[in-house]
C-alpha atoms as a PDB file:
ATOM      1  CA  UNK A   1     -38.496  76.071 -75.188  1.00  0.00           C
ATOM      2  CA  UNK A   2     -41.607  74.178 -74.862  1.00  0.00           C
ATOM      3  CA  UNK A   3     -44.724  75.407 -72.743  1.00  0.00           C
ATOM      4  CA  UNK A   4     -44.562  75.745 -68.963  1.00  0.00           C
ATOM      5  CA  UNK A   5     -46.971  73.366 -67.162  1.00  0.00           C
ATOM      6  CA  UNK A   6     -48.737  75.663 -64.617  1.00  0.00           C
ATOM      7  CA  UNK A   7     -51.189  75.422 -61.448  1.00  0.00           C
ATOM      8  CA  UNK A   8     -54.588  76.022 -63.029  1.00  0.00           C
ATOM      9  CA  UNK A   9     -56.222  78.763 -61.087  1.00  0.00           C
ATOM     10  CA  UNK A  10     -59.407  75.996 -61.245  1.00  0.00           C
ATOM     11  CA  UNK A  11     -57.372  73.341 -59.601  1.00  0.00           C
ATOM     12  CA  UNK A  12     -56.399  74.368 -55.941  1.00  0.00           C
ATOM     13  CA  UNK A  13     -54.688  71.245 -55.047  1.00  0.00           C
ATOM     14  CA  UNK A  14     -51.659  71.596 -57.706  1.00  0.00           C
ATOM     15  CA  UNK A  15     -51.349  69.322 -60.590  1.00  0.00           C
ATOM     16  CA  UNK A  16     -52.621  66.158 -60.996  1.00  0.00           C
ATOM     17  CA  UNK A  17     -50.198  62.391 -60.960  1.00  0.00           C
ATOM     18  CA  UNK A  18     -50.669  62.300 -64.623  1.00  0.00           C
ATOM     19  CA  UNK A  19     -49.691  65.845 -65.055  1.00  0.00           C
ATOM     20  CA  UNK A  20     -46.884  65.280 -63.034  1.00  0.00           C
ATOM     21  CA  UNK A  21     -45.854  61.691 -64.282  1.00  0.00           C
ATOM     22  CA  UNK A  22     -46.157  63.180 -68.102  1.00  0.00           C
ATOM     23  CA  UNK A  23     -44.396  66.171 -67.635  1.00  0.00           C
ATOM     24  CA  UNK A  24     -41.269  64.468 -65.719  1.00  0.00           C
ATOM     25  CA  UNK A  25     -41.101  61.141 -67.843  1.00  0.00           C
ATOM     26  CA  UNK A  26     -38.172  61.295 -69.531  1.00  0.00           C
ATOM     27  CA  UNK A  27     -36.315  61.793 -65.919  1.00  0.00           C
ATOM     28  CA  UNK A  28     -38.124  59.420 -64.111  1.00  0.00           C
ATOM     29  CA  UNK A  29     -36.271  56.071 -63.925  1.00  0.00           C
ATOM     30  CA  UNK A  30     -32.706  58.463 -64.852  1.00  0.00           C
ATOM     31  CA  UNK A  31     -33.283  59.796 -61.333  1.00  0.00           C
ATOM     32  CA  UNK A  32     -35.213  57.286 -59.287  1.00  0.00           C
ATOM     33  CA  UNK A  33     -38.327  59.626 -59.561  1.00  0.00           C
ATOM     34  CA  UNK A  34     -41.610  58.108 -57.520  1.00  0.00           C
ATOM     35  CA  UNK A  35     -44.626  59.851 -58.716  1.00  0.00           C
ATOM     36  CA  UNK A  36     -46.852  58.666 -55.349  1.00  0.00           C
ATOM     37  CA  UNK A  37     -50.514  60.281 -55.447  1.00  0.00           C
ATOM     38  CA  UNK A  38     -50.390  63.798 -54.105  1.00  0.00           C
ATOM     39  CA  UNK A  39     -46.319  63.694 -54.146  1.00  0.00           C
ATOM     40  CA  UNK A  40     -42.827  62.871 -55.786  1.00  0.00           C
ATOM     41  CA  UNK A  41     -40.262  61.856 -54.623  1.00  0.00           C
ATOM     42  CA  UNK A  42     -36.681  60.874 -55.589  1.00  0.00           C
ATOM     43  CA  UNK A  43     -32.902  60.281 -53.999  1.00  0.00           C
ATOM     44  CA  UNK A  44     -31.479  63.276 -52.093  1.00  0.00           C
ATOM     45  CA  UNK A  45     -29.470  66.104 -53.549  1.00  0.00           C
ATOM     46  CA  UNK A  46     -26.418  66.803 -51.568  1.00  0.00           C
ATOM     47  CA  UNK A  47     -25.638  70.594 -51.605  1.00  0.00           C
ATOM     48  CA  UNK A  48     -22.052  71.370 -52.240  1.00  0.00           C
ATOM     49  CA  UNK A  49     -21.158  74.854 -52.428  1.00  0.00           C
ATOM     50  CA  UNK A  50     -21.455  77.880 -49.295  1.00  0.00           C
ATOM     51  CA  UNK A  51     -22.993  75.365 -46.944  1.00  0.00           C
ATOM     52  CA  UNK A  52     -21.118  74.392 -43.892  1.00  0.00           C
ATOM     53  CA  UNK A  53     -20.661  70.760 -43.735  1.00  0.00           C
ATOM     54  CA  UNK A  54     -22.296  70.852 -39.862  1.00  0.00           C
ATOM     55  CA  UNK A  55     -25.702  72.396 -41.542  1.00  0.00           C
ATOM     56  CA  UNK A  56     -25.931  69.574 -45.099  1.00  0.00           C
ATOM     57  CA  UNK A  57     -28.812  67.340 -44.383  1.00  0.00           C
ATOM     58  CA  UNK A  58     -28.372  63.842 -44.808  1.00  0.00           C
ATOM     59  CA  UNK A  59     -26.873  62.255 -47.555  1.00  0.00           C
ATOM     60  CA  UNK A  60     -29.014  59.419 -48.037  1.00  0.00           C
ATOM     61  CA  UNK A  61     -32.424  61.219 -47.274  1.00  0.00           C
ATOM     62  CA  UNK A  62     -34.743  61.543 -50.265  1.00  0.00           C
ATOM     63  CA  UNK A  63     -36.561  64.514 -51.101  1.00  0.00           C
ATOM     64  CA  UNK A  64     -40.369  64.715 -51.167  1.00  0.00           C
ATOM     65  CA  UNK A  65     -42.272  67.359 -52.846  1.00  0.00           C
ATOM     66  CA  UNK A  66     -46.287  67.870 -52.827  1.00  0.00           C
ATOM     67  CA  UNK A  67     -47.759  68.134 -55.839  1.00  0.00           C
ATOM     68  CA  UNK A  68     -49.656  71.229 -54.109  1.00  0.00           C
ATOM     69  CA  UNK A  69     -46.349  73.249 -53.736  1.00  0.00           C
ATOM     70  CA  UNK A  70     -45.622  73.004 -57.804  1.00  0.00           C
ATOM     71  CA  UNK A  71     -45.619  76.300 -59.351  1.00  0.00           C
ATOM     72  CA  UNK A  72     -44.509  75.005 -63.009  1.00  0.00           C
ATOM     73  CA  UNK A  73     -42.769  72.002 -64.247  1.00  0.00           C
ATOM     74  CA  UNK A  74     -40.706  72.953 -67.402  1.00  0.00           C
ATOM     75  CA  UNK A  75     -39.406  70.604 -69.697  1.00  0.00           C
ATOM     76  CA  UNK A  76     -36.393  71.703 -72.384  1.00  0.00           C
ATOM     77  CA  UNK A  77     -34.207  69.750 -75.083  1.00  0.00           C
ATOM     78  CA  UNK A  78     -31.867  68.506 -72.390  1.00  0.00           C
ATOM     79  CA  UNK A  79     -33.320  69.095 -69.112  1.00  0.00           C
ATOM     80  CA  UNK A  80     -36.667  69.778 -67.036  1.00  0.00           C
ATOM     81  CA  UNK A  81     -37.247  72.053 -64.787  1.00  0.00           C
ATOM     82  CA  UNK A  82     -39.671  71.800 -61.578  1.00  0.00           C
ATOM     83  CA  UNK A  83     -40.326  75.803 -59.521  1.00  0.00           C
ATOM     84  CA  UNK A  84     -41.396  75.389 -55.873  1.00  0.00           C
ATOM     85  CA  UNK A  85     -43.843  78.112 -54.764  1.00  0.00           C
ATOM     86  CA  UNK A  86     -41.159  78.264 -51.905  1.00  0.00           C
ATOM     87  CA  UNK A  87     -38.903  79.491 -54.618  1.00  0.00           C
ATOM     88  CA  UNK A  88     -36.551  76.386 -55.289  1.00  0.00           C
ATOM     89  CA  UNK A  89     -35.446  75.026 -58.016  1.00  0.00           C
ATOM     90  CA  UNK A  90     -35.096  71.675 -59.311  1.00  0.00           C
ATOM     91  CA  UNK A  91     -33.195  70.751 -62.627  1.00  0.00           C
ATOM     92  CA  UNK A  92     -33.496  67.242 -63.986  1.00  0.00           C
ATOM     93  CA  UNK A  93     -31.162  66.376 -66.790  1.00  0.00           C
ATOM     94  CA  UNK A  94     -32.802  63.784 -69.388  1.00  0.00           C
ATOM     95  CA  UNK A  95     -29.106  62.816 -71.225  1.00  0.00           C
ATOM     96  CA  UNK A  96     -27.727  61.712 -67.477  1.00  0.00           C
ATOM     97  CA  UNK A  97     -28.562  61.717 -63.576  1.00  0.00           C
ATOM     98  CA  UNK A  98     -27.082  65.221 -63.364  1.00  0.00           C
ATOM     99  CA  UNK A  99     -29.622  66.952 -61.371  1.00  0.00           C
ATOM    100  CA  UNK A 100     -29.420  70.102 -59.207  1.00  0.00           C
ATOM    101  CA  UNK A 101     -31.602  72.317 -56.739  1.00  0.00           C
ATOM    102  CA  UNK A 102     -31.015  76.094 -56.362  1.00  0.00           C
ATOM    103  CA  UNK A 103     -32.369  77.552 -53.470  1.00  0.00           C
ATOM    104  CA  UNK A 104     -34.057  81.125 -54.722  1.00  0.00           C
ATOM    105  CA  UNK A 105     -35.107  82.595 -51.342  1.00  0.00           C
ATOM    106  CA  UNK A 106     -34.681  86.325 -50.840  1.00  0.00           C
ATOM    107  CA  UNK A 107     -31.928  88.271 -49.502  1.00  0.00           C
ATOM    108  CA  UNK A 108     -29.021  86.462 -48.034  1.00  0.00           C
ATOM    109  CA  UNK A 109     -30.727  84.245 -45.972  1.00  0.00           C
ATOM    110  CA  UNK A 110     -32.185  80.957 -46.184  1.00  0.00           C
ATOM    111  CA  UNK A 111     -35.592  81.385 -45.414  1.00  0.00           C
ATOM    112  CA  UNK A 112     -37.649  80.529 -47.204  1.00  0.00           C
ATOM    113  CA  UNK A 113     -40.520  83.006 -48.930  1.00  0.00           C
ATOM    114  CA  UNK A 114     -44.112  83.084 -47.134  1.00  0.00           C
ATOM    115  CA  UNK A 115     -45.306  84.404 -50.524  1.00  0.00           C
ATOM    116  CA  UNK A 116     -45.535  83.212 -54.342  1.00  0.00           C
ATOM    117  CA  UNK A 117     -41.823  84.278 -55.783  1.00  0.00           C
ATOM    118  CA  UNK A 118     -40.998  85.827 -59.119  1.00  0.00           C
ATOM    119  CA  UNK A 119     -39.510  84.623 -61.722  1.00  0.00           C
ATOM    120  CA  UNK A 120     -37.643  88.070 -61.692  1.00  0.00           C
ATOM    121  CA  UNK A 121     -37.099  87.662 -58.272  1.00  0.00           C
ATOM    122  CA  UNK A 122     -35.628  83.780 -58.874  1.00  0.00           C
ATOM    123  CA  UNK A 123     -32.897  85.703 -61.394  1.00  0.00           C
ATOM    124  CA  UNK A 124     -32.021  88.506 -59.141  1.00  0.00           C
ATOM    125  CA  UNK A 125     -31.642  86.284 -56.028  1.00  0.00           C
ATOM    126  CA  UNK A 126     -29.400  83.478 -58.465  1.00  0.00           C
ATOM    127  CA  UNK A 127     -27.715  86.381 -59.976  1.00  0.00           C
ATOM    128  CA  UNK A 128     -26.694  87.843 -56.501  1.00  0.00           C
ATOM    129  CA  UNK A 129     -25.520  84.547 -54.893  1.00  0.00           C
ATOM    130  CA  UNK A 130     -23.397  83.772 -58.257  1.00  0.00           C
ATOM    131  CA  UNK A 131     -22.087  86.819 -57.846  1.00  0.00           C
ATOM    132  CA  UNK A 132     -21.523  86.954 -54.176  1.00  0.00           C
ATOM    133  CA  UNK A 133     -19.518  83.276 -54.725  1.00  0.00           C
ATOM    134  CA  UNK A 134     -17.678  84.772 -57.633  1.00  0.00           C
ATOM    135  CA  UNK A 135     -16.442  88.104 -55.575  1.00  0.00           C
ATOM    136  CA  UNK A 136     -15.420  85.876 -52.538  1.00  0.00           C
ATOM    137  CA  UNK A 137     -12.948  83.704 -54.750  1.00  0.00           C
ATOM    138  CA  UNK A 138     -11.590  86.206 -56.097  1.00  0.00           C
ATOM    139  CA  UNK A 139      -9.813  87.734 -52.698  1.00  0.00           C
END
């Protein structure tokens, strides 16, 4: 695993475009990934799984996310990883334009976190949901 790219405590505005633009290039043109000045932005994820089709946002509507709101991007052998403050998760694969978004917020609900989340907290919450999906299949 290489190093986590995080928010320098000296830099309260996030990371910077080139920070950004280095840290996601081998995922940029695999995902239609704009790198804009204080945002990036790329084709919508559609969520599949325990959302009512009456509550999925629109297909076609792209996903912007400030540079501000970037806890750590994370880049690995196959794919790259890019933490939300908020708690979501983005996954970028660099081999194809597999990408998903886990949403990490606590408890059951999806509201999202006024505060900084965990990395512990990220497991437990992804951990419960699996395993909340898993338990409901099963009956």
């Amino acid at each position: 695993m290489e190093e986590t790219e995080r928010l320098s405590e000296n830099n309260p505005v996030g990371l910077t475009r080139s920070e950004v633009a280095e840290k996601l290039a081998p995922a940029i043109s695999l995902h239609g990934i704009e790198v804009q000045d204080d945002y990036l932005t790329f084709p919508g994820i559609s969520p599949t799984v325990g959302i009512p089709e009456s509550q999925m946002p629109e297909v076609d509507a792209p996903v912007i996310i400030p540079f501000k709101d970037i806890a750590s991007i994370t880049p690995f052998n196959a794919h790259i990883e890019v933490l939300l403050y908020s708690g979501e998760l983005y996954t970028f694969s660099v081999t194809d334009t597999v990408r998903t978004h886990i949403n990490t917020y606590t408890e059951s609900e999806n509201i999202k976190s006024d505060k900084p989340i965990t990395p512990q907290e990220i497991a437990g919450n992804i951990w419960d949901s699996l395993d909340e999906t898993l338990s409901s299949k099963e009956k």
